[in-house]
PDB file of N, CA and C in Angstrom:
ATOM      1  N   UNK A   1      -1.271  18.457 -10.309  1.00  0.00           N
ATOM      2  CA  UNK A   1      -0.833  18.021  -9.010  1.00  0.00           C
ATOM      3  C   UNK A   1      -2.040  17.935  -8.087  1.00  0.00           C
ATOM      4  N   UNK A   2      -1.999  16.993  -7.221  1.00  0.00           N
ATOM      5  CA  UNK A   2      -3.144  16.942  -6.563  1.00  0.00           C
ATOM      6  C   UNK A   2      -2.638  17.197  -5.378  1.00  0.00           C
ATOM      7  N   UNK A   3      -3.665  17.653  -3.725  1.00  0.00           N
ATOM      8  CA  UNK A   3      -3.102  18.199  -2.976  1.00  0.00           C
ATOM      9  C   UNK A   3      -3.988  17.340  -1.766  1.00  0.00           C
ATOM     10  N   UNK A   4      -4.002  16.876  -1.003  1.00  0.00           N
ATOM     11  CA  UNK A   4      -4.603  15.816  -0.075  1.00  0.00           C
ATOM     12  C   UNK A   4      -4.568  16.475   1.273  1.00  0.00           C
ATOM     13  N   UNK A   5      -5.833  17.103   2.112  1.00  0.00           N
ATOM     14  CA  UNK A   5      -5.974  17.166   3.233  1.00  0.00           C
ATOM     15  C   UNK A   5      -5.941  16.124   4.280  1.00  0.00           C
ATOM     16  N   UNK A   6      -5.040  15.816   5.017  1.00  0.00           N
ATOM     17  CA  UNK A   6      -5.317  15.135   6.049  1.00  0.00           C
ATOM     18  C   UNK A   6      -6.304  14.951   7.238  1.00  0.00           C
ATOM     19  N   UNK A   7      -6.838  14.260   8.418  1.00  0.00           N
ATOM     20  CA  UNK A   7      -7.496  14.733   9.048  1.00  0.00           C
ATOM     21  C   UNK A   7      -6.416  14.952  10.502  1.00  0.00           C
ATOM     22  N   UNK A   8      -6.785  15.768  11.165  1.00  0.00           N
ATOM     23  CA  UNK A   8      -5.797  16.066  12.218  1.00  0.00           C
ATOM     24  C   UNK A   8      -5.439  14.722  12.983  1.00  0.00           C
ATOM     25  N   UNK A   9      -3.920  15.218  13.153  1.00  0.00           N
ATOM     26  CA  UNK A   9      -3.680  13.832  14.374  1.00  0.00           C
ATOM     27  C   UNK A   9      -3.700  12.339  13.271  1.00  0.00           C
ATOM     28  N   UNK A  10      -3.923  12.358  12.063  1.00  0.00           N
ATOM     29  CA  UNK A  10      -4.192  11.048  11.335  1.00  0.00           C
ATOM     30  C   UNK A  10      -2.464  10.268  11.359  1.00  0.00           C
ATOM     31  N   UNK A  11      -2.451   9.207  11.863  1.00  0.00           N
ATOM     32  CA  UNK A  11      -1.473   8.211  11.705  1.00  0.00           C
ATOM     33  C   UNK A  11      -1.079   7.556  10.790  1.00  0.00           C
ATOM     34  N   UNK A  12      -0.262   7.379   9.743  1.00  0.00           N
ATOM     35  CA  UNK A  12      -0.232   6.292   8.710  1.00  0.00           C
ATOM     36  C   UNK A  12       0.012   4.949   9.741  1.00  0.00           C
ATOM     37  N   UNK A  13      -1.251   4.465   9.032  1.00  0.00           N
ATOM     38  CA  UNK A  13      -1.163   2.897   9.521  1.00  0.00           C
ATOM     39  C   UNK A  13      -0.094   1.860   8.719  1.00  0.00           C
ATOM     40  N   UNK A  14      -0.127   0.369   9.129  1.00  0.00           N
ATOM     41  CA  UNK A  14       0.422  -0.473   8.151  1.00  0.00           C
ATOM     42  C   UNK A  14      -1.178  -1.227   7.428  1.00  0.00           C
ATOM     43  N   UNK A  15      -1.123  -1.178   6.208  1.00  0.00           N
ATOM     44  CA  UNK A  15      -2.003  -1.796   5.640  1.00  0.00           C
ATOM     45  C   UNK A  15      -1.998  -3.416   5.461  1.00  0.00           C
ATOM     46  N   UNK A  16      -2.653  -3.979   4.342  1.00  0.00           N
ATOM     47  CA  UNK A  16      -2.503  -5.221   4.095  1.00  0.00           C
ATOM     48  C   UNK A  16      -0.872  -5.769   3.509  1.00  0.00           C
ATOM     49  N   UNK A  17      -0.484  -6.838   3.492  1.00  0.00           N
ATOM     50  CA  UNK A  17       1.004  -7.662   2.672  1.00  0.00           C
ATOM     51  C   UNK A  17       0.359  -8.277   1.532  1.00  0.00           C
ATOM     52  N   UNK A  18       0.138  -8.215  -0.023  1.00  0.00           N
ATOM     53  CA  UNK A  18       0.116  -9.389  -0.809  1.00  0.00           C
ATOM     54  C   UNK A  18       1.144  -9.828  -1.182  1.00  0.00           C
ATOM     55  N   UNK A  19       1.301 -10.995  -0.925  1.00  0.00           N
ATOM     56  CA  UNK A  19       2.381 -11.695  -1.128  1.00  0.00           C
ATOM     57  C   UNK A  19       2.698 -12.499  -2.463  1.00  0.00           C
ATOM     58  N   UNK A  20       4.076 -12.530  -2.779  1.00  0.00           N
ATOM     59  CA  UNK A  20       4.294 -13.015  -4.371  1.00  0.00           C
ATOM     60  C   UNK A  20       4.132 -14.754  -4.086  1.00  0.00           C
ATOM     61  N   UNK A  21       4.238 -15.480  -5.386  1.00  0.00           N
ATOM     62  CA  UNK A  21       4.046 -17.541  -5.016  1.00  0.00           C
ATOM     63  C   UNK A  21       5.090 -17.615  -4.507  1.00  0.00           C
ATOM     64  N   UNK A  22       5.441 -18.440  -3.771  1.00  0.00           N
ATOM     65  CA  UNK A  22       6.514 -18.944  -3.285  1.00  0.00           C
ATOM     66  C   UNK A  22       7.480 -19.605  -4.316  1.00  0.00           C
ATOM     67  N   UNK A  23       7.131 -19.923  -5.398  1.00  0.00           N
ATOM     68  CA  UNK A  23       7.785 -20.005  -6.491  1.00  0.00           C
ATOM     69  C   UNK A  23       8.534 -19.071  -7.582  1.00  0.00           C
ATOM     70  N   UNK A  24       8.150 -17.509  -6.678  1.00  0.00           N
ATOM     71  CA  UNK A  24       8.759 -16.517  -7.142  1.00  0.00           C
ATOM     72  C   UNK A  24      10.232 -16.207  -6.679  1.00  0.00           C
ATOM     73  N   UNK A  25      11.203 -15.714  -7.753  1.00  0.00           N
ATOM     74  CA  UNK A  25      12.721 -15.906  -7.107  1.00  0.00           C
ATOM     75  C   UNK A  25      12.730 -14.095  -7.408  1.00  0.00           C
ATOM     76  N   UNK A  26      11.892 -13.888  -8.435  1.00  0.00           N
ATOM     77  CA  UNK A  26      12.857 -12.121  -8.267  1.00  0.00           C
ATOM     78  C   UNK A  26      11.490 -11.476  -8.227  1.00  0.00           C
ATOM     79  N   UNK A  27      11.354 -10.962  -6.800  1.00  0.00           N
ATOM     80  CA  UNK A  27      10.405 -10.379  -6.578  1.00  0.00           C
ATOM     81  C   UNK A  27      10.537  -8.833  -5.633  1.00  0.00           C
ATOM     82  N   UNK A  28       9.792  -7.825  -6.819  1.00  0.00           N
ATOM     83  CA  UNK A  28       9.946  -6.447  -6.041  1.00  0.00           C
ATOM     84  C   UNK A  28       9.137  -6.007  -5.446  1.00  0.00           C
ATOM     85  N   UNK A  29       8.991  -5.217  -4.187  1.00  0.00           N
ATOM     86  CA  UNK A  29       8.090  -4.877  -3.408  1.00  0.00           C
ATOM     87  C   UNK A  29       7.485  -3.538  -3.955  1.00  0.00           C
ATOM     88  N   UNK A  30       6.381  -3.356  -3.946  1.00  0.00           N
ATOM     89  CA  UNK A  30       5.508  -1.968  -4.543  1.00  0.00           C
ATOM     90  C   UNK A  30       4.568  -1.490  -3.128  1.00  0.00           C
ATOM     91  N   UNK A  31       4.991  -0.284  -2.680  1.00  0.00           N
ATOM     92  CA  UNK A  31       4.239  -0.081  -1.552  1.00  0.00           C
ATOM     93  C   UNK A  31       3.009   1.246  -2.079  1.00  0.00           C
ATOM     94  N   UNK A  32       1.977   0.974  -1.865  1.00  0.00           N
ATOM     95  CA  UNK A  32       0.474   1.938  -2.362  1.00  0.00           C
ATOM     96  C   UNK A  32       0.153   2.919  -1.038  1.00  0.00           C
ATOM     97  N   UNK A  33       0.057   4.076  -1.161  1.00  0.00           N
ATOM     98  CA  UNK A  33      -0.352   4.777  -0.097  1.00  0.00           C
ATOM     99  C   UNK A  33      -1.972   4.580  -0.572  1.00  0.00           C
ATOM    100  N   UNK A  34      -2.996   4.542   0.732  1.00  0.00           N
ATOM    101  CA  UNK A  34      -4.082   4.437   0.366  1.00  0.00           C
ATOM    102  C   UNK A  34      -4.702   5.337   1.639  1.00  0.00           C
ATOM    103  N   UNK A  35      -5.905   5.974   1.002  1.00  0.00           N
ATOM    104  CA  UNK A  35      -6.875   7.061   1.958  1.00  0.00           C
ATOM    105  C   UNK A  35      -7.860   7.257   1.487  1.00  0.00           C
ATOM    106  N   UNK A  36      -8.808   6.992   2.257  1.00  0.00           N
ATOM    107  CA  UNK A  36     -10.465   7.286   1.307  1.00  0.00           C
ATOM    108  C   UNK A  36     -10.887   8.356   2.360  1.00  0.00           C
ATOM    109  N   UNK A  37     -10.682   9.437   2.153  1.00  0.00           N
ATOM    110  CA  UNK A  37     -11.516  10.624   3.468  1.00  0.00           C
ATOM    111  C   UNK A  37     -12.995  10.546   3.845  1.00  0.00           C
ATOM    112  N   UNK A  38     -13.777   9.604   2.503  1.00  0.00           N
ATOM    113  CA  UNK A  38     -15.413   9.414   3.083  1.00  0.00           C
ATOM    114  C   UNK A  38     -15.036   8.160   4.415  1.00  0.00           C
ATOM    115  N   UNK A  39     -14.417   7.584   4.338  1.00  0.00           N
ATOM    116  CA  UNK A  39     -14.712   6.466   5.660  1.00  0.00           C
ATOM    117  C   UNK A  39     -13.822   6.944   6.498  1.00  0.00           C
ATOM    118  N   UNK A  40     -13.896   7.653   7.344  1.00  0.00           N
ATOM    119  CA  UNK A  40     -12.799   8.419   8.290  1.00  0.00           C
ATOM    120  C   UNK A  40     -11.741   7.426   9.077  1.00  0.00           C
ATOM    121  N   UNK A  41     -11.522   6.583   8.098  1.00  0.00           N
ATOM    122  CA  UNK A  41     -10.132   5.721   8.615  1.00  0.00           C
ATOM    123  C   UNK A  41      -9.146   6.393   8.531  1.00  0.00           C
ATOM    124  N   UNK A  42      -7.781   6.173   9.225  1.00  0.00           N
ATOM    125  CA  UNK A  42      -6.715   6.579   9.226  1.00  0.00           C
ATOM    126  C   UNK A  42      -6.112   6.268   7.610  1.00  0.00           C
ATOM    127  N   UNK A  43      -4.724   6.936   7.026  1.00  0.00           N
ATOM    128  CA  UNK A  43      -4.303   6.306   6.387  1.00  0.00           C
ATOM    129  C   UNK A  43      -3.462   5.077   6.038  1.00  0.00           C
ATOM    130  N   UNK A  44      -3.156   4.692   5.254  1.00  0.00           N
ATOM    131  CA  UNK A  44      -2.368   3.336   5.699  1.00  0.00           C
ATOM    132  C   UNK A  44      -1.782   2.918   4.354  1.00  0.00           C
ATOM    133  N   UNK A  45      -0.221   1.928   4.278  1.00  0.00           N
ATOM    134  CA  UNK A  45       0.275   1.340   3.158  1.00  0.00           C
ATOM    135  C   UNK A  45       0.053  -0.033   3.115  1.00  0.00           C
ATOM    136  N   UNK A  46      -0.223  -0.578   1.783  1.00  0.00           N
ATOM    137  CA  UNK A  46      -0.322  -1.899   1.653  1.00  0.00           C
ATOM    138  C   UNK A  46       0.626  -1.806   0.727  1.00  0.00           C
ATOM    139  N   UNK A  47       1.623  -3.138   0.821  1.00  0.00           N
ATOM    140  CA  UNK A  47       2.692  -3.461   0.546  1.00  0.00           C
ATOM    141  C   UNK A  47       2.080  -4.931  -0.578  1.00  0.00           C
ATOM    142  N   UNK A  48       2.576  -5.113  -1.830  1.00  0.00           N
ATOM    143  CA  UNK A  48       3.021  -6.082  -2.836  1.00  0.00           C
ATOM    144  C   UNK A  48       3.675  -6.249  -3.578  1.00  0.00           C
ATOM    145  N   UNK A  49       3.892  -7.759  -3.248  1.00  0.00           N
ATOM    146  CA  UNK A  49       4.963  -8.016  -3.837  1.00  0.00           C
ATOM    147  C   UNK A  49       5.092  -8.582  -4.925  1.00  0.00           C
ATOM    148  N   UNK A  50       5.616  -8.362  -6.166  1.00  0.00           N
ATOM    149  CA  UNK A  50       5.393  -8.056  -7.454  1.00  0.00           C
ATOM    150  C   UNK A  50       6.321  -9.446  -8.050  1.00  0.00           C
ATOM    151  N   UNK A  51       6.457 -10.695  -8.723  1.00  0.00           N
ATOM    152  CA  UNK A  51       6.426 -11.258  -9.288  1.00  0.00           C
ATOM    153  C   UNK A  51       7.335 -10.731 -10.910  1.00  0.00           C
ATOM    154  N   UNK A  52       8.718 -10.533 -10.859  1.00  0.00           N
ATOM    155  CA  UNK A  52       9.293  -9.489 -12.018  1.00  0.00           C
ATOM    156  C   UNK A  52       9.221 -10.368 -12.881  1.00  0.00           C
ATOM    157  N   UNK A  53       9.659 -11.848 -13.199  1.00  0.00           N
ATOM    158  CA  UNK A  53       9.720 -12.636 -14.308  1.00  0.00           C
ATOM    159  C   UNK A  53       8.465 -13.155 -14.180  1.00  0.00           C
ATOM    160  N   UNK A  54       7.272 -13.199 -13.996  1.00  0.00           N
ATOM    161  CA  UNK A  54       5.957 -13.209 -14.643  1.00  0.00           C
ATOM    162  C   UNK A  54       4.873 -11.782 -14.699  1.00  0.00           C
ATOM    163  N   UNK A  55       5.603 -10.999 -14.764  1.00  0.00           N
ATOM    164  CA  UNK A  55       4.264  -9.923 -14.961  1.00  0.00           C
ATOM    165  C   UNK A  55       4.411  -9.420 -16.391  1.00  0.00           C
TER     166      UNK A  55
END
């Protein structure tokens, strides 16, 4: 198990959207928590959207 210090006061941000083709009909959303503590950014989710009948 891993155990993740925050930095005080840190906000989850909204991250980036990748978006599925527009030619996609069944598409599920996968949301990534992301935090790098060397670049003292806040944390934040980037959201993609996953393409089920081509992956």
């Amino acid at each position: 198990m891993v155990e993740f210090t925050l930095p005080k006061n840190s906000i989850l941000k909204k991250g980036k959207t990748f978006k599925a083709p527009e030619s996609a009909n069944n598409i599920r959303n996968f949301e990534v928590y992301r935090w790098d503590p060397d670049s003292g950014e806040n944390p934040r989710i980037d959201i993609y959207e996953i393409d089920m009948d081509n992956c």
